[in-house]
C-alpha atoms as a PDB file:
ATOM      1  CA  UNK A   1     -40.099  -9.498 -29.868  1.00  0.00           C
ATOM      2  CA  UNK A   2     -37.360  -9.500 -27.381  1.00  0.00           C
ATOM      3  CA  UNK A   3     -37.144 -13.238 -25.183  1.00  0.00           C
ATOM      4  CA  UNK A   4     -35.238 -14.376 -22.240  1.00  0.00           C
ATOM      5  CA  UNK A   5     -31.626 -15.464 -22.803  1.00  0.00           C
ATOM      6  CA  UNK A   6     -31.053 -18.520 -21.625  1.00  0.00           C
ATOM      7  CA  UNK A   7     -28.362 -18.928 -18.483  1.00  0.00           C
ATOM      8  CA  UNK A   8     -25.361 -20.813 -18.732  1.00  0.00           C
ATOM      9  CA  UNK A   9     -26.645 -23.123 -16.412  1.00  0.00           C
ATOM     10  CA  UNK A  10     -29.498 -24.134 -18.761  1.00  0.00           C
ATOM     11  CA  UNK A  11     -27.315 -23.686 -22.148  1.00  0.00           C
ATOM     12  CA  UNK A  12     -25.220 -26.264 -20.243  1.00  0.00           C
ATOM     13  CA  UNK A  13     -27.644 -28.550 -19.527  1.00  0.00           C
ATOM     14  CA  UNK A  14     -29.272 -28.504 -23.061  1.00  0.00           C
ATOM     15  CA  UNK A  15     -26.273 -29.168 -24.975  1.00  0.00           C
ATOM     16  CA  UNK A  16     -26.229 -33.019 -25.906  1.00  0.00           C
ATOM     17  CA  UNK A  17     -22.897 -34.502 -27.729  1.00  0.00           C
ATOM     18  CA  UNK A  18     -19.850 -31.604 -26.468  1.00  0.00           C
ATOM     19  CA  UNK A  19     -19.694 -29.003 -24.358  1.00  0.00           C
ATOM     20  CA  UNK A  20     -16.189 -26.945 -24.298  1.00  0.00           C
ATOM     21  CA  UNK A  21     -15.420 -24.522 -21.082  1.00  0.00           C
ATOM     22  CA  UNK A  22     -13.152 -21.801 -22.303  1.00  0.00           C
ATOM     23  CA  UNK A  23     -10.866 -20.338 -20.265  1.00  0.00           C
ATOM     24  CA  UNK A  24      -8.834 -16.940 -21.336  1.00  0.00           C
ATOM     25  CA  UNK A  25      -7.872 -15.847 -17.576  1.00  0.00           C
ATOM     26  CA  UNK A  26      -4.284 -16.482 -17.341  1.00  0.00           C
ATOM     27  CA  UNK A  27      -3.182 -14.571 -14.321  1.00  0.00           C
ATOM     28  CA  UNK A  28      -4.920 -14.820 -10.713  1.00  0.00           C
ATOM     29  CA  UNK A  29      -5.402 -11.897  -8.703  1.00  0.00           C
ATOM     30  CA  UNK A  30      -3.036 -12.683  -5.250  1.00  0.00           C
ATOM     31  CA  UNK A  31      -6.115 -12.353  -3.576  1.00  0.00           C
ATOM     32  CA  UNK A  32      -8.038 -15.036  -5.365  1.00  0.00           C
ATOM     33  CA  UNK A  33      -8.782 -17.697  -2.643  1.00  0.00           C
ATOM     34  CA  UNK A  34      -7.692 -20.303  -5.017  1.00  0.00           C
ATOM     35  CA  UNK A  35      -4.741 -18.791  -5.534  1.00  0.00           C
ATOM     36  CA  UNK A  36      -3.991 -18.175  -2.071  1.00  0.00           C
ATOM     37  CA  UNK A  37      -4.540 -21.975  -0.963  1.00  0.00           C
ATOM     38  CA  UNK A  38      -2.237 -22.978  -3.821  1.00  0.00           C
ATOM     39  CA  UNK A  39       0.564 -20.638  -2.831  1.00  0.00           C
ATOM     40  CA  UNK A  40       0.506 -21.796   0.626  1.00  0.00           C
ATOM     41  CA  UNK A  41       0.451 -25.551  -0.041  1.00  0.00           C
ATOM     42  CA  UNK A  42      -3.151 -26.349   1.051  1.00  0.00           C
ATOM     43  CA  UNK A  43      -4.707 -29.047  -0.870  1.00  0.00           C
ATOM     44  CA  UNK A  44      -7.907 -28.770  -3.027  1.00  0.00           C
ATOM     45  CA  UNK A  45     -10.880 -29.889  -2.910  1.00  0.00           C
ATOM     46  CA  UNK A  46     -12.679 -29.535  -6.222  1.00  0.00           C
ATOM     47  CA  UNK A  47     -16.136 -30.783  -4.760  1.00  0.00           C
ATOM     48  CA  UNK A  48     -15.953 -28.641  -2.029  1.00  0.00           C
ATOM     49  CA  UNK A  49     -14.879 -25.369  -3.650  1.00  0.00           C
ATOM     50  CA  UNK A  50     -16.201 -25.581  -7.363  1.00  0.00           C
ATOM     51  CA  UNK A  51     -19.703 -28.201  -6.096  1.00  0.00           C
ATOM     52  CA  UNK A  52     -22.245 -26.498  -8.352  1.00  0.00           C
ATOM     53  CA  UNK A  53     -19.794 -26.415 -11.775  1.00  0.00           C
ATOM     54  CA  UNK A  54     -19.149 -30.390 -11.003  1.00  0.00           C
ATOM     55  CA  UNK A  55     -22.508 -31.165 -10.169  1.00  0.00           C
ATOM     56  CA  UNK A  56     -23.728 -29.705 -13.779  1.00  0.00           C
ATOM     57  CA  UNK A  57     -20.226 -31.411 -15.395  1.00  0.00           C
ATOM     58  CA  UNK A  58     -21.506 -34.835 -13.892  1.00  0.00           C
ATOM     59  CA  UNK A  59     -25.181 -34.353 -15.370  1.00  0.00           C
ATOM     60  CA  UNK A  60     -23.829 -33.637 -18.746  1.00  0.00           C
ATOM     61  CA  UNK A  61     -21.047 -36.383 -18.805  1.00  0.00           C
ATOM     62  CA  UNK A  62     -23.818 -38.497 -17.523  1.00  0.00           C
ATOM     63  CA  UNK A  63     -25.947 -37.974 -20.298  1.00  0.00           C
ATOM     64  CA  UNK A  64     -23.185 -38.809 -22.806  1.00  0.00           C
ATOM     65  CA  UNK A  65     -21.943 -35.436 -23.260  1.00  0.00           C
ATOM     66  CA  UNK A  66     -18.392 -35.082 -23.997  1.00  0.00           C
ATOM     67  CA  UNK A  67     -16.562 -31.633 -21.977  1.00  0.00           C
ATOM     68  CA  UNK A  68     -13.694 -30.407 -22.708  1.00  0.00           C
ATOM     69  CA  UNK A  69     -11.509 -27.302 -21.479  1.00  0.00           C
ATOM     70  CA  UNK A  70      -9.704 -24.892 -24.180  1.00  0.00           C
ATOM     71  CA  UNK A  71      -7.245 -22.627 -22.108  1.00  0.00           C
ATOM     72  CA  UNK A  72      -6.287 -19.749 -24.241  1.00  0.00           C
ATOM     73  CA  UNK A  73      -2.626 -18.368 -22.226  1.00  0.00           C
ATOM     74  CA  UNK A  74       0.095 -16.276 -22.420  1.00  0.00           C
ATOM     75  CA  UNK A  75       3.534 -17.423 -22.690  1.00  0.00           C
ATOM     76  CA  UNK A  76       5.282 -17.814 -20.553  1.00  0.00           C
ATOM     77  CA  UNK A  77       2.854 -19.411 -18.549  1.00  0.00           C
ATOM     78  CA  UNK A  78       2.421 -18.913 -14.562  1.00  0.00           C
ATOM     79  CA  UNK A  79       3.582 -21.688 -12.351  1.00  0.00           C
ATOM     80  CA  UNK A  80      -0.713 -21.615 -10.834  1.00  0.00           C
ATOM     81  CA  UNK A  81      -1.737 -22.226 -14.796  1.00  0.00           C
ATOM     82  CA  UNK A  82       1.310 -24.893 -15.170  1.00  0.00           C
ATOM     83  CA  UNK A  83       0.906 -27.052 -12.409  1.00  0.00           C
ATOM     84  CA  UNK A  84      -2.920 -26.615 -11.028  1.00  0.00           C
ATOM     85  CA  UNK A  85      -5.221 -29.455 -12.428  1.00  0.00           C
ATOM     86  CA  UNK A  86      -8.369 -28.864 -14.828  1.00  0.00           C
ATOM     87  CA  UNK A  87     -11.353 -29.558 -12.957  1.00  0.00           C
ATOM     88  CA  UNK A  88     -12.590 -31.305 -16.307  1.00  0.00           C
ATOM     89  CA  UNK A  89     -10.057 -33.697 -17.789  1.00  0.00           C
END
């Protein structure tokens, strides 16, 4: 019997002691927006452009949940991956 997997969203929101975020994307396209804004000096607004991935890291961390990021990269490492903040700390 085949059922429904589960969306990250709700995975998320299940989990109850850790939740880790894995990132393996260690070049951005030049026409990624972020990318863009960072090349050109505009600042960032993580509530603004990444609302719905905060507003689910809030819920967990408000529950207790501890998230963490795991950044798998290539070496060297771009100047975007260097100096651009996680959005979870």
């Amino acid at each position: 019997m085949l059922t429904r997997t589960p969306t990250f969203e709700e995975l998320f929101r299940d989990c109850q002691r850790t939740a880790v975020h894995l990132e393996m994307r260690d070049a951005y396209m030049k026409s990624d927006p972020a990318f863009i804004d960072w090349q050109a000096g505009v600042a960032l607004d993580p509530a603004e452009r990444w609302g719905d991935w905060r507003s689910i890291v809030t819920e967990a961390t408000s529950r207790g949940v501890e998230v963490r990021r795991a950044r798998v990269v290539s070496t060297p490492v771009s100047e975007y991956v260097r100096v651009v903040p996680p959005l979870v700390a």
